[in-house]
PDB file of N, CA and C in Angstrom:
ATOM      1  N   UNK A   1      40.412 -20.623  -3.036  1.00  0.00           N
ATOM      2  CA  UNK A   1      39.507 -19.497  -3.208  1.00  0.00           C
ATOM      3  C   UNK A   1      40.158 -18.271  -2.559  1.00  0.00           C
ATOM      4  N   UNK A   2      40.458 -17.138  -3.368  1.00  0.00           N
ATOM      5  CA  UNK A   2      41.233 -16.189  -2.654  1.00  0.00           C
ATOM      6  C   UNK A   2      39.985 -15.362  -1.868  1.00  0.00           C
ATOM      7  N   UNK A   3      40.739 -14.495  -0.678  1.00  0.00           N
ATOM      8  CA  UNK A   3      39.706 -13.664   0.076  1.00  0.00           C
ATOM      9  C   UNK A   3      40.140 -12.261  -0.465  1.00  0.00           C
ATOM     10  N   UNK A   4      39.012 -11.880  -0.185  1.00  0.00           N
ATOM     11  CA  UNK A   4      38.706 -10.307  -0.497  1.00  0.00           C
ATOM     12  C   UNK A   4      39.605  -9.445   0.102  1.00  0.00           C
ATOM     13  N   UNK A   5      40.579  -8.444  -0.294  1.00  0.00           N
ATOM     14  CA  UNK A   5      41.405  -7.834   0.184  1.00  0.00           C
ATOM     15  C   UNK A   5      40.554  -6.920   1.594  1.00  0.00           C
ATOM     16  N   UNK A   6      41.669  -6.155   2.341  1.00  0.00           N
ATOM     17  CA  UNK A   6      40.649  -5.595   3.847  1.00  0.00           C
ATOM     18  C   UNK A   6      40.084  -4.665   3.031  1.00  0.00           C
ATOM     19  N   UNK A   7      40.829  -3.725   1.925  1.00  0.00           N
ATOM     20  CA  UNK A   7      40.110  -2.736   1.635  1.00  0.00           C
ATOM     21  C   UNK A   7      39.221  -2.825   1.102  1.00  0.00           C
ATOM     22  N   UNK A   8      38.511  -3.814  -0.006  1.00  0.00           N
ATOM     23  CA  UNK A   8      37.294  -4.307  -0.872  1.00  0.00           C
ATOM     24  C   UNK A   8      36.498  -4.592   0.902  1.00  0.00           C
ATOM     25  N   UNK A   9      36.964  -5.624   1.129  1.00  0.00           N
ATOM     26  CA  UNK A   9      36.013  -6.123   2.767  1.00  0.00           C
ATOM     27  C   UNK A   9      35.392  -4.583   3.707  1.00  0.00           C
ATOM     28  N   UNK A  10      36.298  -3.837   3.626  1.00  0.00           N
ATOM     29  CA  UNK A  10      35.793  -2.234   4.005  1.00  0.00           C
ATOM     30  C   UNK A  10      34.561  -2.046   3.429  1.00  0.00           C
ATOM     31  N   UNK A  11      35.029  -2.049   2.132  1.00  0.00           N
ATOM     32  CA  UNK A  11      34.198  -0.919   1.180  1.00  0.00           C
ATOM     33  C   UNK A  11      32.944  -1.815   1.044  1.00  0.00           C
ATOM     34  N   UNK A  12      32.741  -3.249   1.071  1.00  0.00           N
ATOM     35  CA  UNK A  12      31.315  -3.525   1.091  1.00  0.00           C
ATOM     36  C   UNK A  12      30.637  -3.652   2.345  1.00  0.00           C
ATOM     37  N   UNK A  13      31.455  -3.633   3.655  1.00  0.00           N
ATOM     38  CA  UNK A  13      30.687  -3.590   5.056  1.00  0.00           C
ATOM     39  C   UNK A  13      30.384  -2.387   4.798  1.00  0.00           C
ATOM     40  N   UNK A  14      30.863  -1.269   4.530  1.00  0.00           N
ATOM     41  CA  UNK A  14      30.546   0.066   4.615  1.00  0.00           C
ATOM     42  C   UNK A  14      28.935   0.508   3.604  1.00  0.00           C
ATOM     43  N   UNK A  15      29.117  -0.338   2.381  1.00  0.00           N
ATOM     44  CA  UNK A  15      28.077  -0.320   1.485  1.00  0.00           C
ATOM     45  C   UNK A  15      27.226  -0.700   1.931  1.00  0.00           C
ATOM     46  N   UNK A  16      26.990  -2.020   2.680  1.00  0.00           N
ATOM     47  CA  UNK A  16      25.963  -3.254   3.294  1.00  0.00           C
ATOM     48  C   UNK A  16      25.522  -2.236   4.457  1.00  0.00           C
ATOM     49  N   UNK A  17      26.570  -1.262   5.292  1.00  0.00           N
ATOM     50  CA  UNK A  17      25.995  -0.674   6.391  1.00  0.00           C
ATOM     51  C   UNK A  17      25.106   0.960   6.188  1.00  0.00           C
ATOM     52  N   UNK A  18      25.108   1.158   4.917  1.00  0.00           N
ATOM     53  CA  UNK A  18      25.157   2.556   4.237  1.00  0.00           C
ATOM     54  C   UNK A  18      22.817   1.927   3.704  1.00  0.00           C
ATOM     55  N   UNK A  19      23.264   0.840   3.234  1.00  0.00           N
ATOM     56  CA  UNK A  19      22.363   0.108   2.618  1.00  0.00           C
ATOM     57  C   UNK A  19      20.801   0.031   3.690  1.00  0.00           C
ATOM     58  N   UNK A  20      22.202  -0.819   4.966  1.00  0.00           N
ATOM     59  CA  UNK A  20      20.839  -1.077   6.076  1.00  0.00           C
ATOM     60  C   UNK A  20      20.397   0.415   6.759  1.00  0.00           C
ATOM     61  N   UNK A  21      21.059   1.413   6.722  1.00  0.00           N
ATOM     62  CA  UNK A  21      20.627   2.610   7.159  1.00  0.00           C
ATOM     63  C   UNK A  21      19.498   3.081   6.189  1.00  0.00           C
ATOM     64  N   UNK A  22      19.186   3.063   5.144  1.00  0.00           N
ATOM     65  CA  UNK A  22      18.867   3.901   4.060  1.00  0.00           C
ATOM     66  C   UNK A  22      17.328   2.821   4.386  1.00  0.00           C
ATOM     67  N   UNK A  23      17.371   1.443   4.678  1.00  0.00           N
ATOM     68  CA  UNK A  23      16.261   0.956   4.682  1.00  0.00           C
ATOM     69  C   UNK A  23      15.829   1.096   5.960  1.00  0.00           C
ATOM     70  N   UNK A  24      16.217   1.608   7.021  1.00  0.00           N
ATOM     71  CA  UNK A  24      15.693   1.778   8.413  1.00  0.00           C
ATOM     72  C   UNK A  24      14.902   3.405   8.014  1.00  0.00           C
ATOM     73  N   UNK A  25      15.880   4.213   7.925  1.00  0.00           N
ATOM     74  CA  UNK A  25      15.307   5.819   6.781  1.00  0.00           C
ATOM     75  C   UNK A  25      14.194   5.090   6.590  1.00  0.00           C
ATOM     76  N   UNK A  26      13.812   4.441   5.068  1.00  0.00           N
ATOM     77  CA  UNK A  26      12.647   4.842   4.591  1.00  0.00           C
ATOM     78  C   UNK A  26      11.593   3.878   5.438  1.00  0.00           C
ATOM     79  N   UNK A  27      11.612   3.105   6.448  1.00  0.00           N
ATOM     80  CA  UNK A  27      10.966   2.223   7.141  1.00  0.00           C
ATOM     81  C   UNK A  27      10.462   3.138   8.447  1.00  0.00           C
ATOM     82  N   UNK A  28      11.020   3.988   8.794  1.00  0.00           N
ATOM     83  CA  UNK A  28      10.329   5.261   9.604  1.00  0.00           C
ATOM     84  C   UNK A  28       9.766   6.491   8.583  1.00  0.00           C
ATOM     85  N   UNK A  29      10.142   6.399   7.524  1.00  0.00           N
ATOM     86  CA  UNK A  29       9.209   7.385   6.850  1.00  0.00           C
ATOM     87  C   UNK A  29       8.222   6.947   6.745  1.00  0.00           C
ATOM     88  N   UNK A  30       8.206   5.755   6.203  1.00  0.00           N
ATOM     89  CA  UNK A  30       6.748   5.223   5.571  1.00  0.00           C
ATOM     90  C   UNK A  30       5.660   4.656   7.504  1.00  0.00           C
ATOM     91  N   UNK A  31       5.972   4.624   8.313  1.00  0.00           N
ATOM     92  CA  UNK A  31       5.902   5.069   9.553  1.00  0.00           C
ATOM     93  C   UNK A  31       5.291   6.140   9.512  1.00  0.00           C
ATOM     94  N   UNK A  32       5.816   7.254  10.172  1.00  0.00           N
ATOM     95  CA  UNK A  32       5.582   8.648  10.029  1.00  0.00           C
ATOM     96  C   UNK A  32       4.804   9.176   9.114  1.00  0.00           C
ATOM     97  N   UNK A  33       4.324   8.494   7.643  1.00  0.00           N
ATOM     98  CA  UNK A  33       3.692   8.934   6.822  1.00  0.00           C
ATOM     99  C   UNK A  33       1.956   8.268   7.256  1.00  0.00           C
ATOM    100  N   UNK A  34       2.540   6.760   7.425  1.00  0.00           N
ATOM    101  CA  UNK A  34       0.833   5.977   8.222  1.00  0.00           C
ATOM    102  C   UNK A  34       0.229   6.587   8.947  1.00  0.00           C
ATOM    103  N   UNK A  35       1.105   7.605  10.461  1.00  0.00           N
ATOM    104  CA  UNK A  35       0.275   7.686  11.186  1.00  0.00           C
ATOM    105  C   UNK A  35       0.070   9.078  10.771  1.00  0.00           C
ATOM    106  N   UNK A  36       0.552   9.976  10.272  1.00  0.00           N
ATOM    107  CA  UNK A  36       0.016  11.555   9.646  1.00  0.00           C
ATOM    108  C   UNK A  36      -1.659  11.025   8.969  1.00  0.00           C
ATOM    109  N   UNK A  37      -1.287  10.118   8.042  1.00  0.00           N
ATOM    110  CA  UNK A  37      -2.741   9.742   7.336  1.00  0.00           C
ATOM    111  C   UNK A  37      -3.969   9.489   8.215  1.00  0.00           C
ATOM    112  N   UNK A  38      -3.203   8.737   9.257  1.00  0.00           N
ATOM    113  CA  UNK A  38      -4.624   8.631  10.315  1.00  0.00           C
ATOM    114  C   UNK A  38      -4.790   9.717  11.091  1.00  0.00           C
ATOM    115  N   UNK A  39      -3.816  10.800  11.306  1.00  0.00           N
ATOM    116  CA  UNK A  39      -4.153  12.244  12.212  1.00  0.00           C
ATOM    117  C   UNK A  39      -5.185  12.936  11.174  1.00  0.00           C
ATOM    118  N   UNK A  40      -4.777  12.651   9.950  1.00  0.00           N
ATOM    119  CA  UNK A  40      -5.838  13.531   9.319  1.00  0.00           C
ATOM    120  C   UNK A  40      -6.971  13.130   8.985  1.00  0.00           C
ATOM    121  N   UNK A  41      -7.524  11.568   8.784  1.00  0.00           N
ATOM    122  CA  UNK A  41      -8.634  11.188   8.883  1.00  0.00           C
ATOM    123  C   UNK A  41      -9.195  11.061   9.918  1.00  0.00           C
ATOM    124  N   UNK A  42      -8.646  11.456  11.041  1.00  0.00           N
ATOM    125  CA  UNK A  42      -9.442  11.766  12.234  1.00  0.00           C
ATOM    126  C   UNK A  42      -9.628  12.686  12.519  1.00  0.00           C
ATOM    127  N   UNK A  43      -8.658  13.922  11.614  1.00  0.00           N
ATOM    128  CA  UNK A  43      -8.796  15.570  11.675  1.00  0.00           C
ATOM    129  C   UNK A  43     -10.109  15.926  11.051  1.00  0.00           C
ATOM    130  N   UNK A  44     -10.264  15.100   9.250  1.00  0.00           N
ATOM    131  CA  UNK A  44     -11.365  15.096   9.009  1.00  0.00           C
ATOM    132  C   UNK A  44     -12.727  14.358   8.917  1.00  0.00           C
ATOM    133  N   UNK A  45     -12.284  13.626  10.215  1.00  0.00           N
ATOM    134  CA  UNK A  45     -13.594  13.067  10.386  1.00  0.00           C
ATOM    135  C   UNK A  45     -14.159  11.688   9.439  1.00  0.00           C
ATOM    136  N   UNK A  46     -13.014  10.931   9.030  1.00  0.00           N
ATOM    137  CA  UNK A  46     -13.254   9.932   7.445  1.00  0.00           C
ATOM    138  C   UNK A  46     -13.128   8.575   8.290  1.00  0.00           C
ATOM    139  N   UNK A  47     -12.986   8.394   9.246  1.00  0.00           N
ATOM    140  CA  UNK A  47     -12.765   7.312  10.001  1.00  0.00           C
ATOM    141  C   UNK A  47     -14.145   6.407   9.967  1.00  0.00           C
ATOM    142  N   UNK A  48     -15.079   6.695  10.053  1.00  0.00           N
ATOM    143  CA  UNK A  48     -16.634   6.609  10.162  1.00  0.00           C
ATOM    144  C   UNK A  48     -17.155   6.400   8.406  1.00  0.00           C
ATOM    145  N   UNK A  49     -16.802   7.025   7.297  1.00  0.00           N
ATOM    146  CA  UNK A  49     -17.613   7.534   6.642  1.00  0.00           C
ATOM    147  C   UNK A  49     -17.040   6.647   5.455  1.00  0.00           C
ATOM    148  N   UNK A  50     -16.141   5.549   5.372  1.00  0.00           N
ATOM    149  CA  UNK A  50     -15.617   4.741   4.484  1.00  0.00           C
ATOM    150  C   UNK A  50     -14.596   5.614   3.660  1.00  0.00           C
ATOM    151  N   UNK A  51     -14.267   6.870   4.232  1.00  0.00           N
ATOM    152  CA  UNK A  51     -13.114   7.143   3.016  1.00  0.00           C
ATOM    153  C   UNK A  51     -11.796   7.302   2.884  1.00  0.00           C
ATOM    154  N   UNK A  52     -11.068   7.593   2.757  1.00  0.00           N
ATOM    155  CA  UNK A  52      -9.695   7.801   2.834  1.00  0.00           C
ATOM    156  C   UNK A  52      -9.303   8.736   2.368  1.00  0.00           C
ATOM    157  N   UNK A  53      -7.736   9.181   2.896  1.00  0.00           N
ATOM    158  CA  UNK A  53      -6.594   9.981   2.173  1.00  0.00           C
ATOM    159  C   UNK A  53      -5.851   9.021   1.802  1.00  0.00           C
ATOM    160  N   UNK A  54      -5.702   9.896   0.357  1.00  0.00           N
ATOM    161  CA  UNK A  54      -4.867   9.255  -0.343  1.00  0.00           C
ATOM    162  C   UNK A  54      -3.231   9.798  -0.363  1.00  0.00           C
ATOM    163  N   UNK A  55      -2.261   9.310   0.567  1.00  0.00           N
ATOM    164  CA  UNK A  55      -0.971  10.610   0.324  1.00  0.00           C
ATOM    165  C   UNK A  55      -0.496  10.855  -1.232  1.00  0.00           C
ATOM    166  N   UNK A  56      -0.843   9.808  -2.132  1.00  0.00           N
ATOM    167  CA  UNK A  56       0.178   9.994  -3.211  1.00  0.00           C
ATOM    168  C   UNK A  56      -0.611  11.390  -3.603  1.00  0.00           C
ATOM    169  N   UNK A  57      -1.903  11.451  -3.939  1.00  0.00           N
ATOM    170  CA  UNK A  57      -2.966  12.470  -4.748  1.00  0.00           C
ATOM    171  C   UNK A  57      -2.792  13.892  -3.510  1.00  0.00           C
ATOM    172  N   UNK A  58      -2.791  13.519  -2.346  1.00  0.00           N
ATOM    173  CA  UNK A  58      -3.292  14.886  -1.169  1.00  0.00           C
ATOM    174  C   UNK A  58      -4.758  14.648  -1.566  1.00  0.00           C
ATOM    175  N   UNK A  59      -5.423  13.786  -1.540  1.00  0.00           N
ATOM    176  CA  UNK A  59      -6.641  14.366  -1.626  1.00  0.00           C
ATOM    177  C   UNK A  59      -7.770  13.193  -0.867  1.00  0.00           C
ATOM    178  N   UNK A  60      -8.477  13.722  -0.475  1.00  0.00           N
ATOM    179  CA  UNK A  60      -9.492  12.502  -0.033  1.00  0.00           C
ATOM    180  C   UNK A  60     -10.516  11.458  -1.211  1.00  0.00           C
ATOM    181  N   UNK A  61     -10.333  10.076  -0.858  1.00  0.00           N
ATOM    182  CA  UNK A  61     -10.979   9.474  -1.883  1.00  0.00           C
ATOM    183  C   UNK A  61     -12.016   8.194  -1.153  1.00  0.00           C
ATOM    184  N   UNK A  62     -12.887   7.687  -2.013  1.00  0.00           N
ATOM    185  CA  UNK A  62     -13.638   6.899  -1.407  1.00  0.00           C
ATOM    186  C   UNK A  62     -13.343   5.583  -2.174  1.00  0.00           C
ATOM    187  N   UNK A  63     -12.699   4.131  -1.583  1.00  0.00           N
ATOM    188  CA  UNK A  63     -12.356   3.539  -2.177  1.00  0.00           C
ATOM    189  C   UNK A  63     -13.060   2.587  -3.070  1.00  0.00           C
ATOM    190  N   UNK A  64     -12.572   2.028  -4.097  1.00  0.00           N
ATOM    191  CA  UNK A  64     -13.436   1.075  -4.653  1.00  0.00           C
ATOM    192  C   UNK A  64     -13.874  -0.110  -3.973  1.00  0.00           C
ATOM    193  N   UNK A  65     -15.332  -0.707  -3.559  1.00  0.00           N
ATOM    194  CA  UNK A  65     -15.594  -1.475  -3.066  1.00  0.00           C
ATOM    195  C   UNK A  65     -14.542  -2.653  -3.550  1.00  0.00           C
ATOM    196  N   UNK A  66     -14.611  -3.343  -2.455  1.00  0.00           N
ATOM    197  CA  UNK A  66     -13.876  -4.876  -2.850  1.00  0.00           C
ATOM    198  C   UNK A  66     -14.834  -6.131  -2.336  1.00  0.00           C
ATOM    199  N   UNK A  67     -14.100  -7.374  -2.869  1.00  0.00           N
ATOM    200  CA  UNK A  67     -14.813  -7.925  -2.434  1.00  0.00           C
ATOM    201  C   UNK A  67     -14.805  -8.939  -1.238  1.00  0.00           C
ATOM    202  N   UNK A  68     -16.128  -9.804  -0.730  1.00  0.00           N
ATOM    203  CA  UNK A  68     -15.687 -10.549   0.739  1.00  0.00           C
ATOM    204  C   UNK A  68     -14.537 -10.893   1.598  1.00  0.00           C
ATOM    205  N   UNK A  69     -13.420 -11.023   0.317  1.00  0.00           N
ATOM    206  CA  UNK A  69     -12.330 -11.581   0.655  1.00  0.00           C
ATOM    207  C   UNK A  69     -12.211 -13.118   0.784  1.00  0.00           C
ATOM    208  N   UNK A  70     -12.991 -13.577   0.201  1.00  0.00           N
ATOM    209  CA  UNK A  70     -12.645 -15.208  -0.150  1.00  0.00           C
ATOM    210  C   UNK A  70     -12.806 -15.383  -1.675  1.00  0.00           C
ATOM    211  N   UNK A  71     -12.419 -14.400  -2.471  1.00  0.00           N
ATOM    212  CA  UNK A  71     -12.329 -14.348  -4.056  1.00  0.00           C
ATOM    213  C   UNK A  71     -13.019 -14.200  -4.732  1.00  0.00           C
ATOM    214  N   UNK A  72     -14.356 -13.727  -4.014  1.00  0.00           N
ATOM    215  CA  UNK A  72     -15.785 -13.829  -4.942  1.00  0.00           C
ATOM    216  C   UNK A  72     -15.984 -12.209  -4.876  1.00  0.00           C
ATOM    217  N   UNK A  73     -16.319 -11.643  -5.851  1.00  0.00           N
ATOM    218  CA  UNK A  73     -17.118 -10.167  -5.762  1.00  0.00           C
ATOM    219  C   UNK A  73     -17.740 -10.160  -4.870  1.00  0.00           C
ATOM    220  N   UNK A  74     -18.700  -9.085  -4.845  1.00  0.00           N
ATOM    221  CA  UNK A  74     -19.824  -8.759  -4.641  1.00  0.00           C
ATOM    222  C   UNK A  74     -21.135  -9.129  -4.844  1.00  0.00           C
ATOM    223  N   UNK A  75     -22.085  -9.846  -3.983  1.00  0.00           N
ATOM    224  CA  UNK A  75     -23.027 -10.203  -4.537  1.00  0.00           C
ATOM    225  C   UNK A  75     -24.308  -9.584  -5.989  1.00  0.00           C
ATOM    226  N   UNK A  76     -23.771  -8.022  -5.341  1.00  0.00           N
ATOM    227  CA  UNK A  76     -24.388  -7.342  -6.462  1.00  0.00           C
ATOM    228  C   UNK A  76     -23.971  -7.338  -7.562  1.00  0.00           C
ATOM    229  N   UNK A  77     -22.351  -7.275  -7.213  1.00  0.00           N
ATOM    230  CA  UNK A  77     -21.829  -7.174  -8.790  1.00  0.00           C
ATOM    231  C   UNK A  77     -21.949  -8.237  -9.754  1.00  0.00           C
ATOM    232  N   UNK A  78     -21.815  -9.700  -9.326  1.00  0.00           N
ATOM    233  CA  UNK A  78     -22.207 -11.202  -9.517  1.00  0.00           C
ATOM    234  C   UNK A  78     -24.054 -10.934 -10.353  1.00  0.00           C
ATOM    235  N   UNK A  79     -24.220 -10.824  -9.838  1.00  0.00           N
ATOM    236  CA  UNK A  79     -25.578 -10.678  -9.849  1.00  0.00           C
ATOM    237  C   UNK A  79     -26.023 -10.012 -11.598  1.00  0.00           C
ATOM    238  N   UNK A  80     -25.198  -8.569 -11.271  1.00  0.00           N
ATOM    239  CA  UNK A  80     -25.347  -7.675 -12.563  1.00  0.00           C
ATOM    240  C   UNK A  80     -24.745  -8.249 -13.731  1.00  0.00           C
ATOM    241  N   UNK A  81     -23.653  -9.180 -13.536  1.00  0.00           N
ATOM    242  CA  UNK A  81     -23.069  -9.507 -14.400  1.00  0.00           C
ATOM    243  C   UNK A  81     -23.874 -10.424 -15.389  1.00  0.00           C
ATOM    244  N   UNK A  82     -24.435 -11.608 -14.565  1.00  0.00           N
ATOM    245  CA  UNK A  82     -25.368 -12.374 -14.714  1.00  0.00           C
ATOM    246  C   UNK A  82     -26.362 -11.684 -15.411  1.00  0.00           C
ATOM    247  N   UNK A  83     -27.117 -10.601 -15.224  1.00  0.00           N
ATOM    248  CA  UNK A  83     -28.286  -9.997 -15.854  1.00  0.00           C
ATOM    249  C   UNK A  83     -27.713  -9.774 -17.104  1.00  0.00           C
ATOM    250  N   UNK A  84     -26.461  -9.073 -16.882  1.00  0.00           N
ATOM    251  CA  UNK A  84     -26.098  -8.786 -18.734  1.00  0.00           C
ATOM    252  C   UNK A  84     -25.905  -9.745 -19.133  1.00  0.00           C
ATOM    253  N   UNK A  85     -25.285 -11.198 -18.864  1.00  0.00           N
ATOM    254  CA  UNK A  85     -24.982 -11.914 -20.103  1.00  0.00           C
ATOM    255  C   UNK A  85     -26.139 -12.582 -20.294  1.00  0.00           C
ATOM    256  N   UNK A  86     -27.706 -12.565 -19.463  1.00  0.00           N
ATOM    257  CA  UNK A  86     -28.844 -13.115 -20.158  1.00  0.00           C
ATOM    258  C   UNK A  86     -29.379 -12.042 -20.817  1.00  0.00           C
ATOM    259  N   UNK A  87     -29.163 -11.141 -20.654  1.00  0.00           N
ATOM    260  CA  UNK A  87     -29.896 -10.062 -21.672  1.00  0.00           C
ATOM    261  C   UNK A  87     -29.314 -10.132 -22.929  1.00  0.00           C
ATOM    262  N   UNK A  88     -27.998 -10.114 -22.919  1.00  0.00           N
ATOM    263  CA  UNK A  88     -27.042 -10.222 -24.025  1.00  0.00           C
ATOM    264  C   UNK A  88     -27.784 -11.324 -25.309  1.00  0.00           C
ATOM    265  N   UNK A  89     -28.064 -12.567 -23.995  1.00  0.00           N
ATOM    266  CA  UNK A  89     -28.169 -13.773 -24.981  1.00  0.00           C
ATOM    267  C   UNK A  89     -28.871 -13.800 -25.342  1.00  0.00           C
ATOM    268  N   UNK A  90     -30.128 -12.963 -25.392  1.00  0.00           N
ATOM    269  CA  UNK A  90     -31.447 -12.967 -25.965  1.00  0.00           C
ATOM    270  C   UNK A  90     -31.730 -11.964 -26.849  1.00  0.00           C
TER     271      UNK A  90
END
């Protein structure tokens, strides 16, 4: 199995090290971007009130309910669903 000449062996430590920089970069941006989002929902007061900033939009949004978190909706939404498909069926 031949080895990689020094200069190829350069040029991909240099790539591999060019690589891990660029992911440390965007791993403090996206950093720096989390905690701006929480300076400003505490600037405006959304911490309390269920809503959020959204960075991609700039804009404040209120999110879509979700559900319990063990895979089931919402009891209400369960519920409504149920009403339409007996209304449906009748």
């Amino acid at each position: 199995m031949p080895n990689l000449s020094p200069d190829d062996h350069y040029q991909l430590r240099k790539a591999q090290n060019l690589a891990d920089k660029k992911a440390l970069e965007a791993q403090r941006a996206q950093g720096e971007l989390g905690r701006l989002v929480l300076v400003l929902e505490h600037r405006y007061e959304l911490m309390n009130t269920g809503q959020i900033v959204d960075p991609r939009s700039a804009a404040i949004q209120t999110p879509a309910p979700q559900g319990d978190g063990n895979g089931k909706g919402a009891p209400e939404a369960l519920f409504s669903t149920e009403l339409q498909e007996a209304t449906a069926g009748s």
